[in-house]
C-alpha atoms as a PDB file:
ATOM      1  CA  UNK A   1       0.000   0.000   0.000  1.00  0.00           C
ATOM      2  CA  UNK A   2       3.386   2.459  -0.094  1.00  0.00           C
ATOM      3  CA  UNK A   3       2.580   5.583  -1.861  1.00  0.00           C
ATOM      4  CA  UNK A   4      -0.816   5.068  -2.801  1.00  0.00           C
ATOM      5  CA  UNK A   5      -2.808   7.328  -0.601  1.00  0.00           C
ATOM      6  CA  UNK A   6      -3.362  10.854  -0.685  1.00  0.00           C
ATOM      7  CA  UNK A   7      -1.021  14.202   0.094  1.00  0.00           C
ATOM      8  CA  UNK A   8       1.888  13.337  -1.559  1.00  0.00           C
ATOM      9  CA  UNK A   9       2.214  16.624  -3.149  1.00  0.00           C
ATOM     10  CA  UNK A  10       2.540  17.596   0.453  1.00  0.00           C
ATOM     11  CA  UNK A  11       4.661  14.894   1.364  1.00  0.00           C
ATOM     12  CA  UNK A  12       7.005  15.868  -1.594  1.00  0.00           C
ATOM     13  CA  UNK A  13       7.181  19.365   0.421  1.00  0.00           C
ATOM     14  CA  UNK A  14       8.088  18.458   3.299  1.00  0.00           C
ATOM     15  CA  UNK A  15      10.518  16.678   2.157  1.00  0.00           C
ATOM     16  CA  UNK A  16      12.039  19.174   0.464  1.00  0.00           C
ATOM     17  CA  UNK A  17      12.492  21.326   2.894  1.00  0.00           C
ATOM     18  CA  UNK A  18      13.481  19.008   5.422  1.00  0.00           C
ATOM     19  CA  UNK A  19      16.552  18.779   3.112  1.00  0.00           C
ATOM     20  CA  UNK A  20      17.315  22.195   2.071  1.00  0.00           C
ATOM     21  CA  UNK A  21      16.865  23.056   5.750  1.00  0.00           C
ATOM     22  CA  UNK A  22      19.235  20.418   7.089  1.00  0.00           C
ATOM     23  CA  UNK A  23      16.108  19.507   9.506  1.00  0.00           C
ATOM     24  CA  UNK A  24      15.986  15.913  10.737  1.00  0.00           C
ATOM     25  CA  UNK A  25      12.839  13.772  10.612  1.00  0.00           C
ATOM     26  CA  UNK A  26      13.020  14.023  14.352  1.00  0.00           C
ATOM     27  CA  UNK A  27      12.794  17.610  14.921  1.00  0.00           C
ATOM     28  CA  UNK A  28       9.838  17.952  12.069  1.00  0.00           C
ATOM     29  CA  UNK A  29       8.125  15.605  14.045  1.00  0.00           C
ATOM     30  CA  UNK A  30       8.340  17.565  17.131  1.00  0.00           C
ATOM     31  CA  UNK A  31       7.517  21.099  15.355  1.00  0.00           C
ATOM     32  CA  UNK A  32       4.680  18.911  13.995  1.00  0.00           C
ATOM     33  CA  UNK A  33       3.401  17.551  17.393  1.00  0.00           C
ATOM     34  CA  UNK A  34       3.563  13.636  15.705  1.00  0.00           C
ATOM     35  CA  UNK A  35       5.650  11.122  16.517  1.00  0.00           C
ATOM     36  CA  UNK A  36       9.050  10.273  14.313  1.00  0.00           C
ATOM     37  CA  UNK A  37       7.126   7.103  12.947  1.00  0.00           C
ATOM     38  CA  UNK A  38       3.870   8.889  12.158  1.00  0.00           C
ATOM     39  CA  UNK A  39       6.042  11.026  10.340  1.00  0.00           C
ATOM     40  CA  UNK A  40       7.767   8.515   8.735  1.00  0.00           C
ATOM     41  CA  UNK A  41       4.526   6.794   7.293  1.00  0.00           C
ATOM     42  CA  UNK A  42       2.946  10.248   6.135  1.00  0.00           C
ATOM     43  CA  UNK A  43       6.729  10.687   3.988  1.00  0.00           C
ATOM     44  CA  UNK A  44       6.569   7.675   2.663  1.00  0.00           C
ATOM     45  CA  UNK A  45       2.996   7.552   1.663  1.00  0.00           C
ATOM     46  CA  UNK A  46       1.804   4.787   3.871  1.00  0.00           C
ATOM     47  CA  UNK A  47      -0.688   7.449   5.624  1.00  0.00           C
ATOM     48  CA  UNK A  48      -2.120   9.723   3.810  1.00  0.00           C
ATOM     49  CA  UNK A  49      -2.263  13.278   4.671  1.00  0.00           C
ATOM     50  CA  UNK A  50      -6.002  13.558   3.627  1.00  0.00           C
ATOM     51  CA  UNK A  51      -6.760  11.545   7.372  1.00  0.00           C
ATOM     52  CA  UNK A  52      -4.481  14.099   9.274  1.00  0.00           C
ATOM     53  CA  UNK A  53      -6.554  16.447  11.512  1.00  0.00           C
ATOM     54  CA  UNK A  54      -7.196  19.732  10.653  1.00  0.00           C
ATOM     55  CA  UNK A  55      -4.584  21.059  13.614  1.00  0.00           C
ATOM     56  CA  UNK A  56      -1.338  18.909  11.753  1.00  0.00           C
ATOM     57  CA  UNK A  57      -2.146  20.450   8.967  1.00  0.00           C
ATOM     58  CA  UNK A  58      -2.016  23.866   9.949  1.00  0.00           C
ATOM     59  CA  UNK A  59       1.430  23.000  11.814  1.00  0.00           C
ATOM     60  CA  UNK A  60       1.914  22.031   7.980  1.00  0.00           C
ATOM     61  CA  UNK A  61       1.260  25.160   6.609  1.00  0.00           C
ATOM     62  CA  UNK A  62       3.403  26.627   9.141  1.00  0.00           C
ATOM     63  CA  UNK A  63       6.596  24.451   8.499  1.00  0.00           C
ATOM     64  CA  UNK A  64       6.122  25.099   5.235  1.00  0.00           C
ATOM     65  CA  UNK A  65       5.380  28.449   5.043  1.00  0.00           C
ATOM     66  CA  UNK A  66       2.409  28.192   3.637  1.00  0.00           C
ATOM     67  CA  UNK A  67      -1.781  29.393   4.238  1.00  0.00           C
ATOM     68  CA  UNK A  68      -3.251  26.737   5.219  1.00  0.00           C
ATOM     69  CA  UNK A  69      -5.628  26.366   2.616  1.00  0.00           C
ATOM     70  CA  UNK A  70      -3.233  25.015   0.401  1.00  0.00           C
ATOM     71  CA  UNK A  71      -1.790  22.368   2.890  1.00  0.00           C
ATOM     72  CA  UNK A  72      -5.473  21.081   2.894  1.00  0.00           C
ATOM     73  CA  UNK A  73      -5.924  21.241  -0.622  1.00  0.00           C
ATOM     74  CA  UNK A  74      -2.490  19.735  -1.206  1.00  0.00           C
ATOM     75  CA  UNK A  75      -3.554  16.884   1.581  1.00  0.00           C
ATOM     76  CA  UNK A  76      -6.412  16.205  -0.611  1.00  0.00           C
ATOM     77  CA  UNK A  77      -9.275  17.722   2.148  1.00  0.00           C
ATOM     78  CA  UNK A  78     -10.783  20.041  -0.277  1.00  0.00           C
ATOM     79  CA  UNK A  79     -10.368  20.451  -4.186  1.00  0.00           C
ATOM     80  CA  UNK A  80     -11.465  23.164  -6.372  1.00  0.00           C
ATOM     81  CA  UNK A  81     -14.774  22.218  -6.309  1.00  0.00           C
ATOM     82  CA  UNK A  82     -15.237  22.675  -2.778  1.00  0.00           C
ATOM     83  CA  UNK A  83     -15.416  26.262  -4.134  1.00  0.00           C
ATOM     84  CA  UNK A  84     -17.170  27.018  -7.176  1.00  0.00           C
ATOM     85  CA  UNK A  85     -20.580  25.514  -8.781  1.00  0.00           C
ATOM     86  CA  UNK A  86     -19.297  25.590 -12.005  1.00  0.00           C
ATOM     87  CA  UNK A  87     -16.110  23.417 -13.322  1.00  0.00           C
ATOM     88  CA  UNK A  88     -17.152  23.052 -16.950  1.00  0.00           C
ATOM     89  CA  UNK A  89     -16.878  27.010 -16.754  1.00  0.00           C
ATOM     90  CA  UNK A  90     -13.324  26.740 -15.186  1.00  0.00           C
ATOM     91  CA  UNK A  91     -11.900  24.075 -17.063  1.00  0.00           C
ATOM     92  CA  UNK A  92     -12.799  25.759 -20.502  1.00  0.00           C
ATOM     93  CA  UNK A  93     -11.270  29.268 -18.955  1.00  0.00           C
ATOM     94  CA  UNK A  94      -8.140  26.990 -18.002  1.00  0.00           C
ATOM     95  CA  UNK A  95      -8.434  25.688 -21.399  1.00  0.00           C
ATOM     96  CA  UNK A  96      -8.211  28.866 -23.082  1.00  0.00           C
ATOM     97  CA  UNK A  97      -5.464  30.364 -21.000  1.00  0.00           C
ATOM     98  CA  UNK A  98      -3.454  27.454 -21.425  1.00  0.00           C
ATOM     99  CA  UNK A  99      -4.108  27.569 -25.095  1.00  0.00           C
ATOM    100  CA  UNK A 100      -2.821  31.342 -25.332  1.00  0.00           C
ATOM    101  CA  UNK A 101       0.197  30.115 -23.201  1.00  0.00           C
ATOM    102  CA  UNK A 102       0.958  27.357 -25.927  1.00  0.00           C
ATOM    103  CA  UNK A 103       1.302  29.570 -28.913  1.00  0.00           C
ATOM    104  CA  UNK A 104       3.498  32.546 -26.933  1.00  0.00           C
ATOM    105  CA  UNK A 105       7.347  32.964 -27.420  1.00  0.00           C
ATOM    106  CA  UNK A 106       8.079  31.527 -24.019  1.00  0.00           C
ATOM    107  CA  UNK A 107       6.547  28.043 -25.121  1.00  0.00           C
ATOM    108  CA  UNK A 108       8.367  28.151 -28.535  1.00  0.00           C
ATOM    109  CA  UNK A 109      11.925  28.711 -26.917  1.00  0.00           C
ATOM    110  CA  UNK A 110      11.533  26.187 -23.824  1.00  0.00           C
ATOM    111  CA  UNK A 111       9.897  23.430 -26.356  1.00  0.00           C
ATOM    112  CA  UNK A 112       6.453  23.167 -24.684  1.00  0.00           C
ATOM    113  CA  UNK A 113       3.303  22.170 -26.621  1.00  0.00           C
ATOM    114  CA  UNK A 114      -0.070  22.175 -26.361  1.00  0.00           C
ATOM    115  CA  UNK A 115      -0.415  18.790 -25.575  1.00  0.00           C
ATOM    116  CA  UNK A 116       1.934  18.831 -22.647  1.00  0.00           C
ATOM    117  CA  UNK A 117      -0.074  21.470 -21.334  1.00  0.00           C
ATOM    118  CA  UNK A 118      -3.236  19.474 -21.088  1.00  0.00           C
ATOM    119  CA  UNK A 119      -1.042  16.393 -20.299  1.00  0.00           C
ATOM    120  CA  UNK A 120       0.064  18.438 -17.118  1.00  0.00           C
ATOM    121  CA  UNK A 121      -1.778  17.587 -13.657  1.00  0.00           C
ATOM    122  CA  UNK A 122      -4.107  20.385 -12.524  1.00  0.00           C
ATOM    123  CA  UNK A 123      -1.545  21.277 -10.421  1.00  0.00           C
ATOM    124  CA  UNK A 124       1.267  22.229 -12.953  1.00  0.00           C
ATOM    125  CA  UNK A 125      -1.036  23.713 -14.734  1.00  0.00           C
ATOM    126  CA  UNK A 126      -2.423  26.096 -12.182  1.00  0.00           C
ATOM    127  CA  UNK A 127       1.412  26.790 -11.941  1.00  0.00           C
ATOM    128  CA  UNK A 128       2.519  27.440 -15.002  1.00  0.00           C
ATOM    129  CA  UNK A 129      -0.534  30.007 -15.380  1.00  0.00           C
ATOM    130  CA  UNK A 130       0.985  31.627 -12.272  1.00  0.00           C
ATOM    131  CA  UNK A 131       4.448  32.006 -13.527  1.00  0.00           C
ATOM    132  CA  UNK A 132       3.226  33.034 -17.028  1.00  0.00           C
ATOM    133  CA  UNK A 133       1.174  35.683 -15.591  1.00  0.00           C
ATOM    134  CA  UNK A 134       3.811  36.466 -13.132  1.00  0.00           C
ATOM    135  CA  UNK A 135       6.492  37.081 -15.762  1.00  0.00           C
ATOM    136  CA  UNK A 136       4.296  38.900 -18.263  1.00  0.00           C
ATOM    137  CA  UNK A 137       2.120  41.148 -16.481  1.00  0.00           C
ATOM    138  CA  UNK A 138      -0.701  39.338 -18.116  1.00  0.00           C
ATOM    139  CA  UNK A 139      -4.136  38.535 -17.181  1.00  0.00           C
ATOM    140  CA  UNK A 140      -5.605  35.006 -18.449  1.00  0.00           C
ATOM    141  CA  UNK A 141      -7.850  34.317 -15.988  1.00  0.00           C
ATOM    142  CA  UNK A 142     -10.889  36.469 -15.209  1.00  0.00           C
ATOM    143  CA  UNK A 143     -10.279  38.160 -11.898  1.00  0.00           C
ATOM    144  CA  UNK A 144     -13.887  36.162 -10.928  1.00  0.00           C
ATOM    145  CA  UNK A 145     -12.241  32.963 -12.080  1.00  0.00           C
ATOM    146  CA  UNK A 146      -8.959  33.424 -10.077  1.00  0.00           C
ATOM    147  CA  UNK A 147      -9.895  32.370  -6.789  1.00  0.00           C
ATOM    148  CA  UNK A 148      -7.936  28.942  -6.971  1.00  0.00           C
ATOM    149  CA  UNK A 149      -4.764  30.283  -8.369  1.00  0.00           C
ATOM    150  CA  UNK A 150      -4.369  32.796  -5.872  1.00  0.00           C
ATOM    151  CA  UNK A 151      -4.271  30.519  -2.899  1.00  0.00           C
ATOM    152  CA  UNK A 152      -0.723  29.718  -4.382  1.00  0.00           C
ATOM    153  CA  UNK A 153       0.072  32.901  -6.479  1.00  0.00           C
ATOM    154  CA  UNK A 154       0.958  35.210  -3.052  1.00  0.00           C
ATOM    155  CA  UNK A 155       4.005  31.978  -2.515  1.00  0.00           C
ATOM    156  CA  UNK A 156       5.058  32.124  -5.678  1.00  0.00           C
ATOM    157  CA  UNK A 157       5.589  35.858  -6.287  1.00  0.00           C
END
């Protein structure tokens, strides 16, 4: 059952900063108020984040550097959904934006296609919209529309 349940997104964050950090599992665990071996099994995808309580996660977010929406949305709690009535609506905006992305300059020199675009998890694609409007200045998601991607966009500017 390794890796197959939910969070590792957020796993694959802690992670990473355990290591940039220097931080052992052992002092995570204690800034995270779990044991080493909890830890251990939430790392290594053998508990999924998605069961944590809504207090670990915020301890999360705070390791991390993160709001804690996005911990629970990376844990798999809550999913864009959660927040709008409409996906079709969303998707086809995504669609488009990812389509004007596609066909710019910045594709063209790094090699990216359409197709890899649509390929991408929601994820990487909420991403790369982020960076593209980061680096451009541009707009390609109505301001109404924008209520996922900003949950992330005030982290990555």
């Amino acid at each position: 059952m390794k890796g197959k349940n939910g969070g590792g997104s957020l796993a694959g964050r802690i992670k990473q900063r355990m290591y940039f950090q220097g931080d052992r599992a052992k002092y995570v665990a204690g800034v995270l108020g779990v044991s080493p071996a909890y830890l251990g099994q939430l790392l290594a995808g053998d508990r999924s984040f998605a069961s944590a309580n809504e207090q670990l996660l915020r301890r999360v977010a705070r390791y991390l550097q993160l709001k804690p929406i996005l911990c629970f949305m990376l844990a798999g709690k809550i999913e864009a959904a959660d927040f709008s009535s409409d996906q079709a609506e969303i998707r086809r905006l995504t669609e488009r934006a990812l389509d004007f992305i596609a066909e710019s300059s910045y594709a063209l020199e790094t090699g990216v296609e359409r197709q890899m675009l649509y390929d991408a998890r929601t994820e990487i694609q909420q991403l790369v919209l982020l960076l593209y409007q980061s680096a451009t200045d541009t707009r390609l998601m109505p301001a109404a529309e924008e209520w996922f991607y900003s949950v992330v966009k005030e982290k990555a500017g």
